[in-house]
N, C-alpha and C. Protein backbone atom coordinates (compact mmCIF):
# COMPACT_ATOMS: atom_id res chain seq x y z
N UNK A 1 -16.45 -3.94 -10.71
CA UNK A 1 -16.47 -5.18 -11.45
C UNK A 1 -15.11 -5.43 -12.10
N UNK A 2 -14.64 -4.14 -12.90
CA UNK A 2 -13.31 -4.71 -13.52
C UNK A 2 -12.71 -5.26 -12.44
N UNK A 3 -12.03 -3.94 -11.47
CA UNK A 3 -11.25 -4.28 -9.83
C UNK A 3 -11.22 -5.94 -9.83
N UNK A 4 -12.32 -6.23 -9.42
CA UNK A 4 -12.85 -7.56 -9.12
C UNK A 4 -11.95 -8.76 -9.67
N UNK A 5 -12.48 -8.53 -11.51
CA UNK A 5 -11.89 -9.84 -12.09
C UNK A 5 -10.05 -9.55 -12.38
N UNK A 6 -9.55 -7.97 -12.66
CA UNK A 6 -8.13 -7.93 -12.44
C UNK A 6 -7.29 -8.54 -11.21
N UNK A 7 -8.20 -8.34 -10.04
CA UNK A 7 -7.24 -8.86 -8.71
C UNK A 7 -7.51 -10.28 -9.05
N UNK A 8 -8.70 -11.23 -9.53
CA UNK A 8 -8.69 -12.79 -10.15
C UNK A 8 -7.41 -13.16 -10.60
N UNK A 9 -7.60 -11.78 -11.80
CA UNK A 9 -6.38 -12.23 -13.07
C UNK A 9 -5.21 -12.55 -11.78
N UNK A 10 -4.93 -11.18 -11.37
CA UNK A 10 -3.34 -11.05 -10.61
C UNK A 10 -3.38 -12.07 -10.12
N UNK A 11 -4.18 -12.55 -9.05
CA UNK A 11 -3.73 -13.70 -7.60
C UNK A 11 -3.55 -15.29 -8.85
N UNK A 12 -4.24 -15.66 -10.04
CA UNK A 12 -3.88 -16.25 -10.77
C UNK A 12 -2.78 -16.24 -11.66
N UNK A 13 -1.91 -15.01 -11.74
CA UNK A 13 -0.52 -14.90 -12.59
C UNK A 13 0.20 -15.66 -10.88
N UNK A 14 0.11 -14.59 -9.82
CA UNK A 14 0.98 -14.84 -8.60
C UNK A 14 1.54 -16.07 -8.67
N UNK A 15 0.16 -16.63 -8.26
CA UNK A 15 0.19 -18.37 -8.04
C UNK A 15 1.35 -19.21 -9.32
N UNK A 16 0.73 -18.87 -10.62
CA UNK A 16 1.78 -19.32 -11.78
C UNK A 16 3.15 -19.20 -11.39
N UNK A 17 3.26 -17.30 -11.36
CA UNK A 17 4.82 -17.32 -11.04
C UNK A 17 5.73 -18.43 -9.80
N UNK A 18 4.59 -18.48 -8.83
CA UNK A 18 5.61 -18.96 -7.71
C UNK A 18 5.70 -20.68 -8.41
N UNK A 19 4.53 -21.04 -8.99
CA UNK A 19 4.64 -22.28 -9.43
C UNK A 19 5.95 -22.62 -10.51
N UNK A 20 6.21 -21.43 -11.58
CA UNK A 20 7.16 -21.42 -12.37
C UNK A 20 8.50 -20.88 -11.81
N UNK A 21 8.33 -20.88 -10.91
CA UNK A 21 10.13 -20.22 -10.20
C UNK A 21 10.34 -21.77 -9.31
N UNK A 22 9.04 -22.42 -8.74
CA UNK A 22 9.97 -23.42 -8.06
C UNK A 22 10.21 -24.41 -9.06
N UNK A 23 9.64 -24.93 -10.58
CA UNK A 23 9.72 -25.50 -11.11
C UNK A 23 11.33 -25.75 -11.64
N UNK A 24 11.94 -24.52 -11.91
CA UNK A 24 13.11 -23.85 -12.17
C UNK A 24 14.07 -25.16 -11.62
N UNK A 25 15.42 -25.51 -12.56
CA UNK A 25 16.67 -26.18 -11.24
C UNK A 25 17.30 -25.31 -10.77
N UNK A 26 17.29 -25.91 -9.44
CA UNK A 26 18.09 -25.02 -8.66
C UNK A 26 19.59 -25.07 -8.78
N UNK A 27 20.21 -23.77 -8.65
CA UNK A 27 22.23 -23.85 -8.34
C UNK A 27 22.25 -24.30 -7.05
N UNK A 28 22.05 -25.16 -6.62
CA UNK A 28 22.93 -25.62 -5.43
C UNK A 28 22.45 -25.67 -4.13
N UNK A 29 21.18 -24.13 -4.07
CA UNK A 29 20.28 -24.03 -3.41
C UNK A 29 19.75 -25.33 -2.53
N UNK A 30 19.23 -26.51 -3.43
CA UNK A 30 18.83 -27.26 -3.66
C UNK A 30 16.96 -26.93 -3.17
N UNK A 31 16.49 -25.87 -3.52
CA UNK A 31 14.78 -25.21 -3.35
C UNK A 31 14.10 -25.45 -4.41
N UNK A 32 15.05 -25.62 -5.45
CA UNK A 32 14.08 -25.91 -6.72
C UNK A 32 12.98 -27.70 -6.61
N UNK A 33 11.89 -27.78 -7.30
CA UNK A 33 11.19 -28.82 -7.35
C UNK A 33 11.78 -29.44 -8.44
N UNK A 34 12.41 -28.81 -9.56
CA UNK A 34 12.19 -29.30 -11.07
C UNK A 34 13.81 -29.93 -11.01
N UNK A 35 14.76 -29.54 -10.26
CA UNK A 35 16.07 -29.68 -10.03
C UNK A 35 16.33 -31.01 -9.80
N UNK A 36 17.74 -31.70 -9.42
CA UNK A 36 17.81 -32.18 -8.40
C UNK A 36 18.97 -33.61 -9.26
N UNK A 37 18.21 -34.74 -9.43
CA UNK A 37 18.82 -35.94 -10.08
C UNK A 37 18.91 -36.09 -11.39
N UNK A 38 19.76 -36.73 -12.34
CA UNK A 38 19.69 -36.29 -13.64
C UNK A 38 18.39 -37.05 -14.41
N UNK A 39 18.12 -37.13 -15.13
CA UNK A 39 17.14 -37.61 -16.07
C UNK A 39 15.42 -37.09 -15.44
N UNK A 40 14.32 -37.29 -16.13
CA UNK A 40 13.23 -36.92 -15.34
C UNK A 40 12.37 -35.97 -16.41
N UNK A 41 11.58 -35.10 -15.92
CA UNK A 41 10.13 -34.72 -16.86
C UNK A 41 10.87 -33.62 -17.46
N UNK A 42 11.48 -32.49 -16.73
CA UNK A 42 11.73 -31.56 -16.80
C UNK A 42 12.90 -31.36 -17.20
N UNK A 43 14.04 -31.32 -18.42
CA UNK A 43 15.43 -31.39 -18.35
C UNK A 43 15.69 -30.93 -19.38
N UNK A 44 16.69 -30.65 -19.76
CA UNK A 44 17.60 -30.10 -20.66
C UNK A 44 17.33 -28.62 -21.37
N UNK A 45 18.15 -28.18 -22.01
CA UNK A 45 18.42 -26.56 -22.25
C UNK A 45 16.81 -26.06 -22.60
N UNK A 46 16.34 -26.68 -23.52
CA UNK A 46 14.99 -26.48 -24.13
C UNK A 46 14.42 -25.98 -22.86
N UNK A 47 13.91 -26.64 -21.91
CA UNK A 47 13.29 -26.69 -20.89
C UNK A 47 13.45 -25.33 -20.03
N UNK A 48 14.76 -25.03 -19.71
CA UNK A 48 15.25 -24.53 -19.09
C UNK A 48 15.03 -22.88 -20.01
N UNK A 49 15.10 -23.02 -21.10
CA UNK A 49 14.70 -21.74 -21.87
C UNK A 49 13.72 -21.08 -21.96
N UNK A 50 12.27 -22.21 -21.63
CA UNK A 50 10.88 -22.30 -21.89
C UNK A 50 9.93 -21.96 -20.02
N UNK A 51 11.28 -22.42 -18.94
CA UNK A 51 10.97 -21.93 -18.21
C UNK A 51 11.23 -20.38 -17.66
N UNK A 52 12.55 -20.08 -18.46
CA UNK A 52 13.08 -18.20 -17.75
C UNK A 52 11.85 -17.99 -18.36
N UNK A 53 11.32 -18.03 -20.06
CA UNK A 53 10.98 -17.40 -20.53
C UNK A 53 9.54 -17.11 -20.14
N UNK A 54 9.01 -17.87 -19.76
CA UNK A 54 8.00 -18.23 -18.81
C UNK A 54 7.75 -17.49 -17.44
N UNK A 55 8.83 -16.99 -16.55
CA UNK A 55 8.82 -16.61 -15.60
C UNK A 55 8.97 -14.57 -16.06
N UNK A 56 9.59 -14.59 -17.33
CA UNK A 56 10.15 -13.25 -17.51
C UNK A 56 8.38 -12.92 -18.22
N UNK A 57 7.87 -13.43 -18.31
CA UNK A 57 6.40 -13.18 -19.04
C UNK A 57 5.38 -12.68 -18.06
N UNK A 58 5.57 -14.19 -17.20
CA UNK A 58 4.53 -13.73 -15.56
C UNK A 58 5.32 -12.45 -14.91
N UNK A 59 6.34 -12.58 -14.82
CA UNK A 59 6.48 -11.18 -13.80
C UNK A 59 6.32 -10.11 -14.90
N UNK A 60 6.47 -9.84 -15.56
CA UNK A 60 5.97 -8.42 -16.87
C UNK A 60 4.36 -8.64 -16.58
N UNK A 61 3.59 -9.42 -16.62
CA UNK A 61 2.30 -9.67 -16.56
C UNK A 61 1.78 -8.96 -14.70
N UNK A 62 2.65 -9.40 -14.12
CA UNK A 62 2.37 -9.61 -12.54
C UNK A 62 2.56 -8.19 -12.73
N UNK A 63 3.71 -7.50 -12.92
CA UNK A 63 3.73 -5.91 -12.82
C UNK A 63 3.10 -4.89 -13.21
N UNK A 64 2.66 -5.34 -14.43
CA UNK A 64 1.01 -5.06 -15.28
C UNK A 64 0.03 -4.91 -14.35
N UNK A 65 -0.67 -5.97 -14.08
CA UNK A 65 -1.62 -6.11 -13.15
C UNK A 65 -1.17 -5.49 -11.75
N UNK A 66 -0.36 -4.87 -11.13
CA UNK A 66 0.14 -4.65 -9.93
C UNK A 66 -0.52 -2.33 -10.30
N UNK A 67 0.29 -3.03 -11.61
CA UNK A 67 -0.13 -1.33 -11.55
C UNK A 67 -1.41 -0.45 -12.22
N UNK A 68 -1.79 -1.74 -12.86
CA UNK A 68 -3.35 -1.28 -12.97
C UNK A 68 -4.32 -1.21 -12.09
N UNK A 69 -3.86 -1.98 -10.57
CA UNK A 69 -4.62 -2.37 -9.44
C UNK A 69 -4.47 -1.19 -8.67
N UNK A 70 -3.24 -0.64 -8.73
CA UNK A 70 -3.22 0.87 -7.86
C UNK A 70 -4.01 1.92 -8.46
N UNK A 71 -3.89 1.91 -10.04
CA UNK A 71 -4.68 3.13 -10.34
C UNK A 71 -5.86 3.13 -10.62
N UNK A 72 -6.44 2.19 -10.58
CA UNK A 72 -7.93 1.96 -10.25
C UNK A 72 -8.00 2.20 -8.84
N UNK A 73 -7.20 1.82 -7.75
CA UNK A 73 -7.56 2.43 -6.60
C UNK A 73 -7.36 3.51 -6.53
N UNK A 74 -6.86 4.01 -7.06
CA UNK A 74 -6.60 5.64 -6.94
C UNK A 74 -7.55 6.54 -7.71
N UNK A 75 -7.98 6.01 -8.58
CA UNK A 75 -9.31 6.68 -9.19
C UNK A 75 -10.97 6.22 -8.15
N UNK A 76 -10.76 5.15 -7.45
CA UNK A 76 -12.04 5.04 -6.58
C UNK A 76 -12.20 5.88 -5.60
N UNK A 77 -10.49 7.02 -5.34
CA UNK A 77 -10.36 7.20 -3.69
C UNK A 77 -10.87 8.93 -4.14
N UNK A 78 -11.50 9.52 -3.14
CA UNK A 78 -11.81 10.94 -3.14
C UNK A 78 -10.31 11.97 -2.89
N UNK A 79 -10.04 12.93 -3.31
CA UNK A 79 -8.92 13.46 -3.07
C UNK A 79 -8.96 14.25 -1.58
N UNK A 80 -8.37 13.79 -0.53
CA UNK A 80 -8.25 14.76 0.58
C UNK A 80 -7.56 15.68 0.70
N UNK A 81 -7.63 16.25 1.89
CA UNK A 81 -6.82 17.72 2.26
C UNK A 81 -6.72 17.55 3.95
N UNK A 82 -5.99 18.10 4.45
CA UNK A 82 -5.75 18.10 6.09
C UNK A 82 -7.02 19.53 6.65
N UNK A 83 -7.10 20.38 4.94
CA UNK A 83 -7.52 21.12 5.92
C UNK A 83 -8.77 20.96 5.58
N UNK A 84 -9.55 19.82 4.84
CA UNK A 84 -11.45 19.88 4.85
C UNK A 84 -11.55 18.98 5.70
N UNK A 85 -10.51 18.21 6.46
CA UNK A 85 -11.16 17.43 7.85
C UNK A 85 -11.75 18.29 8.72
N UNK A 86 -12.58 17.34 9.42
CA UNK A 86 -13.79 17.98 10.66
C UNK A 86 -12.57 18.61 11.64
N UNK A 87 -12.53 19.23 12.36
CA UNK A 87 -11.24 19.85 13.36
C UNK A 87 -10.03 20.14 12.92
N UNK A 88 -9.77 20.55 11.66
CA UNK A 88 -8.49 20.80 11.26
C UNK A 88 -8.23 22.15 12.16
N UNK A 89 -7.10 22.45 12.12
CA UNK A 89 -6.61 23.32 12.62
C UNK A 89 -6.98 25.24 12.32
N UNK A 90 -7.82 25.74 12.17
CA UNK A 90 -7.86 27.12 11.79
C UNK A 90 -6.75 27.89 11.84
N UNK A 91 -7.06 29.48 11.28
CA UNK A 91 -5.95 30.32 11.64
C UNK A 91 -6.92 31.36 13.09
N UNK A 92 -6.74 32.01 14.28
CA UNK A 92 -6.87 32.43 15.16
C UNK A 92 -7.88 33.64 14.15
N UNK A 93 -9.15 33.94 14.65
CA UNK A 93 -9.95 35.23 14.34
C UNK A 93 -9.16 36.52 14.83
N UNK A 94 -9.01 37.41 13.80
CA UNK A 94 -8.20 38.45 14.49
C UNK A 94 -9.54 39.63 15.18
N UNK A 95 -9.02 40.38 16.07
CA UNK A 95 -9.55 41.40 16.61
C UNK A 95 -9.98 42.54 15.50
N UNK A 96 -10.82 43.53 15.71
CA UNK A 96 -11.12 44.81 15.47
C UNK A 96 -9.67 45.86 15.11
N UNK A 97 -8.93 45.25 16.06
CA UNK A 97 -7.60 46.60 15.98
C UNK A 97 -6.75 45.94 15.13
N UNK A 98 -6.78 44.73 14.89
CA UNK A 98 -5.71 43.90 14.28
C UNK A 98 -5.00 42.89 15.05
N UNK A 99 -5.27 42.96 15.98
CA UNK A 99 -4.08 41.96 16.97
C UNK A 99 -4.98 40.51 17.12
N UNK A 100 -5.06 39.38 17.35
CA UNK A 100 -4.72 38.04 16.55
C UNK A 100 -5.61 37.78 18.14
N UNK A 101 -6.62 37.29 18.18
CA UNK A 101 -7.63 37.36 19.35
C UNK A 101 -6.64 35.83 20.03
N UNK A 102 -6.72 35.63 21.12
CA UNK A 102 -5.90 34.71 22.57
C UNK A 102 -6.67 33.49 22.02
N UNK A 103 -6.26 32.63 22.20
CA UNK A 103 -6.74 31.47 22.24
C UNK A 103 -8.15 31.04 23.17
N UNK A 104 -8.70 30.08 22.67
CA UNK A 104 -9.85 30.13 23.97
C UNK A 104 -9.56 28.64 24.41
N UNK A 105 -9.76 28.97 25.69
CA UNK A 105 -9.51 27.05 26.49
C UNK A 105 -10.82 26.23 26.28
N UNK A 106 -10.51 24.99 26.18
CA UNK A 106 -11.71 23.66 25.80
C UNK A 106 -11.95 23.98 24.25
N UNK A 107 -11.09 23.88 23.18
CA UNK A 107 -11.65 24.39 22.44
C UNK A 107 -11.70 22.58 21.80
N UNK A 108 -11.42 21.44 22.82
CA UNK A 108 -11.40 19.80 22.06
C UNK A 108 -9.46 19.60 21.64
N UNK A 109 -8.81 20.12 21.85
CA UNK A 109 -7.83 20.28 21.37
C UNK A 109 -6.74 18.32 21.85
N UNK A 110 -6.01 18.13 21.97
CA UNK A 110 -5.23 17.18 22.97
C UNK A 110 -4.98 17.65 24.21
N UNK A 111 -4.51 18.85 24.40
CA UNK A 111 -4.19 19.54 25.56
C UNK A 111 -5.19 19.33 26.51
N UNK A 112 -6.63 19.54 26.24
CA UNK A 112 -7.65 20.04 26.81
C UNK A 112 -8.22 18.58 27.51
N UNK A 113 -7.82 17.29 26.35
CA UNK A 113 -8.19 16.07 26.82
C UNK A 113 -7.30 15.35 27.69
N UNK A 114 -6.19 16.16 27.92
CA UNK A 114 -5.23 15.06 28.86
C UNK A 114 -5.05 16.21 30.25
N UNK A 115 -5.85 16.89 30.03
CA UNK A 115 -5.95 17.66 32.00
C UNK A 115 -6.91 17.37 32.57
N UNK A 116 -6.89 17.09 33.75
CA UNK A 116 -7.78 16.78 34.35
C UNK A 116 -9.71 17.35 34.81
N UNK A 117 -10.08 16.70 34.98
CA UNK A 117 -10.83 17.54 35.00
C UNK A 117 -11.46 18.33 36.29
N UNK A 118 -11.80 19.84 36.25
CA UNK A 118 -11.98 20.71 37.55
C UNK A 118 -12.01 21.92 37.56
N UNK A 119 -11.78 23.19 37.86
CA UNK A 119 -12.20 24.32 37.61
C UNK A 119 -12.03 24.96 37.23
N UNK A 120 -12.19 25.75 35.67
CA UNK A 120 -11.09 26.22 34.99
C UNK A 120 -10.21 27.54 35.23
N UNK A 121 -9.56 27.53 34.89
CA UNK A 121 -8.41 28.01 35.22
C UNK A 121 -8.25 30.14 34.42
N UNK A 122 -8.65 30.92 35.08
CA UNK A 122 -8.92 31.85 35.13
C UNK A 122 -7.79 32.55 33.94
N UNK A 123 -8.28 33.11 32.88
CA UNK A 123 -6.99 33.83 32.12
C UNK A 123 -6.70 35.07 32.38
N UNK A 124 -5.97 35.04 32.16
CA UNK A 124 -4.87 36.64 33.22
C UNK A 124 -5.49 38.03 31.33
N UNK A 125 -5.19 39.46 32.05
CA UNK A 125 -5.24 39.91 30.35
C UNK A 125 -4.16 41.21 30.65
């Protein structure tokens, strides 16, 4: 539920920011919306103060929400390991005398799935 209404919040700062960066006049660019001919809604220093300040708010806000969104995902996620996956790799059962028992063939490996298939292949000792 939090998850939920934080990613709201975020995709609603997003939207602001991009709305308050194109509002911005542009240098020369000419990308800005708020820019452009002299006189009009949007103008003079005031404005122009009320918009950085505006944009330096949403992105502190946007980064906020960016990183509260990871660590809530990171508290939903179970911690893995390579080696509690189903087929991880073992270490070889050793022998009686000590010596490190041969590998056994078909054991599902890649090897085993990219030969063909037919009669297996006799191990030497």
């Amino acid at each position: 539920m939090l998850t939920t209404v934080l990613l709201v919040v975020h995709l609603m700062i997003a939207a602001a920011l991009v709305a308050v960066v194109l509002l911005q006049r542009s240098e020369g660019g000419a990308l800005g919306i708020g820019g452009g001919g002299s006189g009009g809604f949007l103008t003079g220093r005031g404005t122009a103060n009320l918009l950085t300040r505006s944009t330096a708010a949403l992105a502190a806000a946007f980064f906020t929400t960016s990183i509260l969104l990871s660590i809530l995902a990171q508290q939903n996620r179970a911690p893995t390991s390579a080696f509690d996956r189903p087929g991880a790799a073992t270490a070889p059962a050793a022998k009686k005398d000590g010596a490190p028992a041969p590998a056994e063939p078909g054991r599902g490996g890649i090897l085993d799935k990219l030969q063909p298939p037919g009669p297996a292949i006799p191990q030497t000792k």
